[in-house]
Protein backbone atom coordinates (compact mmCIF):
# COMPACT_ATOMS: atom_id res chain seq x y z
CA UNK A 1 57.00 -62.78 -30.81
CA UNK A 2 54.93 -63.26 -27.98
CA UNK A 3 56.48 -61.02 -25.65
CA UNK A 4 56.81 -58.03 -28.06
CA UNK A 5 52.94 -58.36 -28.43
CA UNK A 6 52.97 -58.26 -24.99
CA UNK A 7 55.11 -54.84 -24.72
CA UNK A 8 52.94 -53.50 -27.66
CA UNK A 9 49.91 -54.34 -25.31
CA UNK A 10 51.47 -52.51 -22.51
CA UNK A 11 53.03 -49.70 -24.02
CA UNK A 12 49.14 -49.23 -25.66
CA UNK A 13 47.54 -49.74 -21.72
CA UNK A 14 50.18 -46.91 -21.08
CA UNK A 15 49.03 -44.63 -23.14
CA UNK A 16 46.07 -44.82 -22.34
CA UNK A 17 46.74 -44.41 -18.89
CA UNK A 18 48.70 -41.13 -19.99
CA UNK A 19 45.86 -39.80 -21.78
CA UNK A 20 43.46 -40.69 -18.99
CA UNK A 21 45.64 -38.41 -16.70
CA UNK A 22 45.72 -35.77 -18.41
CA UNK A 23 42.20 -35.50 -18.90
CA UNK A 24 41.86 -35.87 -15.24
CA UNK A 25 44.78 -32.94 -14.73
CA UNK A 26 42.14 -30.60 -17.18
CA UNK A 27 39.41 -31.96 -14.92
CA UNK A 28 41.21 -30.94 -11.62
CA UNK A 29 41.66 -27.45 -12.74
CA UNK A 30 38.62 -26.95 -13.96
CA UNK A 31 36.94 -27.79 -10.52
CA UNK A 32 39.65 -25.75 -8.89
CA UNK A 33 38.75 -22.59 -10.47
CA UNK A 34 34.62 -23.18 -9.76
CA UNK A 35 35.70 -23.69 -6.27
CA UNK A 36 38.00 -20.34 -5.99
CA UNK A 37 34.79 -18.89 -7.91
CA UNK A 38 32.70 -20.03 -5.51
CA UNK A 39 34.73 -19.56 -2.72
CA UNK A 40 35.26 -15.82 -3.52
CA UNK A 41 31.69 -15.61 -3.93
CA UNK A 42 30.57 -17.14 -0.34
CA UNK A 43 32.94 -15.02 1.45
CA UNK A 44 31.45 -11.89 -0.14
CA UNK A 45 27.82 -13.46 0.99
CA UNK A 46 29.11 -13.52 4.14
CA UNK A 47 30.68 -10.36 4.22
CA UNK A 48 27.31 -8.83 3.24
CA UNK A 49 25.19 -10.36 5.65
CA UNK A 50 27.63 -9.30 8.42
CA UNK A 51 27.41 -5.93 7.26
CA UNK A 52 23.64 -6.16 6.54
CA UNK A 53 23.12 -7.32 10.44
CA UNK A 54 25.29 -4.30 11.25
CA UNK A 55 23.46 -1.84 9.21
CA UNK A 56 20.43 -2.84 11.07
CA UNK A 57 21.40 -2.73 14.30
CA UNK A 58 22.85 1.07 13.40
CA UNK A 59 18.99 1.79 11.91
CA UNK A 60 17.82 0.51 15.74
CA UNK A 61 19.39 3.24 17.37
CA UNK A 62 22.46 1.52 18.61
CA UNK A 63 26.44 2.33 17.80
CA UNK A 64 28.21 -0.21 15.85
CA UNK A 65 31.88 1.41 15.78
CA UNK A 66 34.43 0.20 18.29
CA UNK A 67 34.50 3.42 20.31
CA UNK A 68 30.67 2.69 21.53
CA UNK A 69 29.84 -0.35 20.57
CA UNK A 70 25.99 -1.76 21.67
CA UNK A 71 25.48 2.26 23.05
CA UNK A 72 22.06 3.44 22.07
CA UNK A 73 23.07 6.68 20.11
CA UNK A 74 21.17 10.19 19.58
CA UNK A 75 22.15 11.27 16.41
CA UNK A 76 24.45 10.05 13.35
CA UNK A 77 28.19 8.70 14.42
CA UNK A 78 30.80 9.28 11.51
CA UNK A 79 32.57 6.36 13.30
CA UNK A 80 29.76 3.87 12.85
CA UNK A 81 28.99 5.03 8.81
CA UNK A 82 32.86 4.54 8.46
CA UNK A 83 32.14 0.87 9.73
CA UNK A 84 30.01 0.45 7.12
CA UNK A 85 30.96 2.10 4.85
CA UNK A 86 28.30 4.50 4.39
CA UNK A 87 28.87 8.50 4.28
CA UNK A 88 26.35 9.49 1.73
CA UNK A 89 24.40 12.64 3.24
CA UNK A 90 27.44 14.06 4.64
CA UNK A 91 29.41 17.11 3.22
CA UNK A 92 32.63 18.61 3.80
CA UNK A 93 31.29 22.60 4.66
C-alpha cells in the first residue's frame, strides 16, 4: 500500500510538472512575439533616424546618392530624392 501511495504522489508531482510546462511553453511564446514586435519596431527606429540624418545632410547642401556622395550640390539630384525616397515636387512633363 505504501508504495502505490507513493506512485499516486508521483504521478500527482508529474502532473503538475506537466501543467507547469505548459504554462511556461504559453509564457515563451508570448515573450517571443513582444520581442519580434519590438524587434520589428527598433529596426524601423533605426531605419528612420538613418534616413532622418540623411535627409539633413541633403537639406545642407550636400549629395547623399552613391554617384556624389559628401559633394556639395547646386540644385535638386533625382539620385539623392530616390535615396530617400522623396520625389514629391517633381512631374513627368
Amino acid at each position: 500500500m505504501k508504495i502505490s501511495s507513493q506512485i499516486n504522489a508521483l504521478l500527482e508531482k508529474v502532473l503538475e510538472f506537466q501543467n507547469e510546462i505548459e504554462a511556461l511553453k504559453r509564457q515563451v511564446e508570448v515573450l517571443e512575439q513582444k520581442n519580434e514586435q519590438l524587434s520589428t519596431y527598433l529596426k524601423k527606429d533605426e531605419k528612420s533616424k538613418s534616413t532622418g540624418n540623411l535627409i539633413k545632410l541633403y537639406e545642407q547642401g550636400f549629395h547623399i546618392c552613391h554617384e556624389s556622395f559628401g559633394q556639395m550640390r547646386d540644385e535638386d539630384c533625382l539620385f539623392c530624392l530616390n535615396v530617400i525616397g522623396r520625389t514629391d515636387g517633381f512631374t513627368n512633363d
